[in-house]
C-alpha atoms as a PDB file:
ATOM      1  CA  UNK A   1     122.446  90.150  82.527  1.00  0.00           C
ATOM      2  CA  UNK A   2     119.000  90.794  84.359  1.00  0.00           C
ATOM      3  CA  UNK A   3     117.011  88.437  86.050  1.00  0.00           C
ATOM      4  CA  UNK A   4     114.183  90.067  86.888  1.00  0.00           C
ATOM      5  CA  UNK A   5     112.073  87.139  85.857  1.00  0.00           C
ATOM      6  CA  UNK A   6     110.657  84.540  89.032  1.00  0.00           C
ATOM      7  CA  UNK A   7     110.671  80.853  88.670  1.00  0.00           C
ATOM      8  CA  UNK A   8     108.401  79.320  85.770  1.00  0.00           C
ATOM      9  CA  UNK A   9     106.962  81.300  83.015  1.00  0.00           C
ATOM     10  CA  UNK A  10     109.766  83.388  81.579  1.00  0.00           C
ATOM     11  CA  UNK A  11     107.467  85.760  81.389  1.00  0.00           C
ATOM     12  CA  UNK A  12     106.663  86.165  85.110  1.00  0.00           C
ATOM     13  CA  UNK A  13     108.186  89.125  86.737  1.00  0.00           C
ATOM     14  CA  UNK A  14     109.774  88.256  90.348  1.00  0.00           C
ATOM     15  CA  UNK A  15     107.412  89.379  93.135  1.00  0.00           C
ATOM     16  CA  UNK A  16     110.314  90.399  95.645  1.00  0.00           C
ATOM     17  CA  UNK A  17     111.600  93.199  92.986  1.00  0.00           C
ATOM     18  CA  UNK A  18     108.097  94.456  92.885  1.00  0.00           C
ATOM     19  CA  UNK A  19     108.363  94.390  96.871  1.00  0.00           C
ATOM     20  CA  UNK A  20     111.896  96.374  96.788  1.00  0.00           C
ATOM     21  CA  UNK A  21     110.229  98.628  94.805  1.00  0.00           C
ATOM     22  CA  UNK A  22     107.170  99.407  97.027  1.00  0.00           C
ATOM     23  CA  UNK A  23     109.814 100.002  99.812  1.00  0.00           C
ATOM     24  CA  UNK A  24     112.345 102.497  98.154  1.00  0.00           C
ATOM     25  CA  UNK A  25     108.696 104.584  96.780  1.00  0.00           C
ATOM     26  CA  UNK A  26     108.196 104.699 100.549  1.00  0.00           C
ATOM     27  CA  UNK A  27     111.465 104.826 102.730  1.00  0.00           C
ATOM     28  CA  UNK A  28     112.177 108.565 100.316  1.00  0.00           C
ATOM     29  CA  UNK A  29     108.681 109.319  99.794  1.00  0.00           C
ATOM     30  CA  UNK A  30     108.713 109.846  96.234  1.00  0.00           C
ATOM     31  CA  UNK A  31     105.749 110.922  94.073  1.00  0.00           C
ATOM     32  CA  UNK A  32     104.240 108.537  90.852  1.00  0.00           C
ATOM     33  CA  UNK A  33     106.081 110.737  88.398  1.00  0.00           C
ATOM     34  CA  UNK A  34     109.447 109.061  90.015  1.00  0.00           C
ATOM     35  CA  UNK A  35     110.579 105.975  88.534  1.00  0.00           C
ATOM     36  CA  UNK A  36     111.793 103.627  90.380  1.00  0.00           C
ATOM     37  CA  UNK A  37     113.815 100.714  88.475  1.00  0.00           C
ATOM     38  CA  UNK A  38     114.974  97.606  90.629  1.00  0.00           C
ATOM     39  CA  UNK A  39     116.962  95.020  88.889  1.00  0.00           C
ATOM     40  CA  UNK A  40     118.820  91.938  90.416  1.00  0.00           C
ATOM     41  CA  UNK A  41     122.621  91.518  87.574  1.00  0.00           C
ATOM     42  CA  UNK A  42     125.112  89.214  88.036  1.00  0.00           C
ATOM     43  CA  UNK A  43     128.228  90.492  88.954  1.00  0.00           C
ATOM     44  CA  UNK A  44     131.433  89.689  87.267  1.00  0.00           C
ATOM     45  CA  UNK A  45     133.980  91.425  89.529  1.00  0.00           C
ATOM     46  CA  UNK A  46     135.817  88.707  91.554  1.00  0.00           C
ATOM     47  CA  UNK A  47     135.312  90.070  95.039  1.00  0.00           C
ATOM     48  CA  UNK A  48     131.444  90.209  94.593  1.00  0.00           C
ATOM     49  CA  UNK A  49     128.418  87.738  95.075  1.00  0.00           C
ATOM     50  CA  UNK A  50     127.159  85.948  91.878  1.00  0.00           C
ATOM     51  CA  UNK A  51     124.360  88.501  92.383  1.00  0.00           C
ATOM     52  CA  UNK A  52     123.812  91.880  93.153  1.00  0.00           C
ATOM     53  CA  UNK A  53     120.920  93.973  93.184  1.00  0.00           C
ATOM     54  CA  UNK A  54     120.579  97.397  91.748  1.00  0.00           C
ATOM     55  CA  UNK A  55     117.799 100.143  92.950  1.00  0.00           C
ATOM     56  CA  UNK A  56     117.624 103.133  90.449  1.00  0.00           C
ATOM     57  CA  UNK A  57     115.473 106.501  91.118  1.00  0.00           C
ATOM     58  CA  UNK A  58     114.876 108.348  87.994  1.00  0.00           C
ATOM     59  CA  UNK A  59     112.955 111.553  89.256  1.00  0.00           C
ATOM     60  CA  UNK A  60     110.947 113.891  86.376  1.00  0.00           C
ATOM     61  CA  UNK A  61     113.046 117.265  87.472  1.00  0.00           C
ATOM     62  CA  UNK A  62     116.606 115.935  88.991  1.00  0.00           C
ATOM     63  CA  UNK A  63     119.816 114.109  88.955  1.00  0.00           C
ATOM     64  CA  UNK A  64     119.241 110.386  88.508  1.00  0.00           C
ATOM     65  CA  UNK A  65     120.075 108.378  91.701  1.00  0.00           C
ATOM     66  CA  UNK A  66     121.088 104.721  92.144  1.00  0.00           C
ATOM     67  CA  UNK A  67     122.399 102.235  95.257  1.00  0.00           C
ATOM     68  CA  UNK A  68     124.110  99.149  94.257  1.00  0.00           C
ATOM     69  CA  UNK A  69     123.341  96.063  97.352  1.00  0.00           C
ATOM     70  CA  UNK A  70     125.938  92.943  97.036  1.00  0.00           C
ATOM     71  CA  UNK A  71     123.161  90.809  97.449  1.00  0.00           C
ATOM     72  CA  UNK A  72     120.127  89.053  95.811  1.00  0.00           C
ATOM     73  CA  UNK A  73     117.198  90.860  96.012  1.00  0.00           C
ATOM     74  CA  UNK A  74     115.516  87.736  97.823  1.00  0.00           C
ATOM     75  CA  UNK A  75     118.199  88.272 100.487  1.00  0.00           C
ATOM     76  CA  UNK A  76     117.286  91.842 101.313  1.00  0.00           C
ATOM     77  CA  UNK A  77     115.550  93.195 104.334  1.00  0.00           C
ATOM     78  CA  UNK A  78     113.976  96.234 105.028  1.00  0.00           C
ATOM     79  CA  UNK A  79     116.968  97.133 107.336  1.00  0.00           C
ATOM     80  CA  UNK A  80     119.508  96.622 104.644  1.00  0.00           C
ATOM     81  CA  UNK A  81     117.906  98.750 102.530  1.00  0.00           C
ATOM     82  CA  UNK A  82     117.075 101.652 104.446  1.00  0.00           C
ATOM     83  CA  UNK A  83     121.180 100.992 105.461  1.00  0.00           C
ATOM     84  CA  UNK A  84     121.346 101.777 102.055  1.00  0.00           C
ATOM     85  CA  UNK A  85     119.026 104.342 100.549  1.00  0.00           C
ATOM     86  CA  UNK A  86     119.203 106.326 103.337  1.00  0.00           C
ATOM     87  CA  UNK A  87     122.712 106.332 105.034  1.00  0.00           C
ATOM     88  CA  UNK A  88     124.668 105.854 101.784  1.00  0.00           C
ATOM     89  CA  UNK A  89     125.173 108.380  99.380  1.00  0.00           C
ATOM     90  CA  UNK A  90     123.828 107.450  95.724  1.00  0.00           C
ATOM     91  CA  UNK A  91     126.646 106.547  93.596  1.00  0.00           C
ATOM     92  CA  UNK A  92     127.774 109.188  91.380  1.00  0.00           C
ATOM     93  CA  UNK A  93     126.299 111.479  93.866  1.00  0.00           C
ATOM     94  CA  UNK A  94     128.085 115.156  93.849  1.00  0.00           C
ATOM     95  CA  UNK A  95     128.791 116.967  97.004  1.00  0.00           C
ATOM     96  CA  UNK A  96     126.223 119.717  97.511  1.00  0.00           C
END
């Protein structure tokens, strides 16, 4: 289930996602035509945190790309997601 929503309105998107998102344009320099979906799920598996938080990169001409933090996305810090994003291969990533 999503919660992508910040305290109050329902309608109010969370301004840390919108952060996260800023960051992973930046830390692999992608272009506007790159989509770049953050979204914070809970996570039913029993080894995981309540909440996890899922960064997606959906570029116009290649392979989809995603990084899966077991963490909120309040929790995250720049270091843990450049840990991430750019030490950790996507998953479903194929060998070159």
């Amino acid at each position: 289930m999503p919660l992508g929503f910040g305290p109050g309105s329902p309608a109010t998107p969370n301004p840390r996602l919108r952060e996260l998102k800023e960051a992973v344009r930046s830390l692999l320099d992608l272009d506007e035509d790159t989509a770049v979906v953050i979204r914070q799920l809970t996570c039913t598996e029993p080894s995981c945190p309540p909440l996890e938080t899922v960064v997606a990169v959906l570029p116009m001409d290649g392979p989809p790309r995603r990084w899966t933090l077991h963490q909120p996305a309040e929790q995250i810090t720049e270091n843990d997601l450049k840990a991430a994003l750019l030490t950790t291969a996507p998953e479903g990533a194929r060998p070159a």
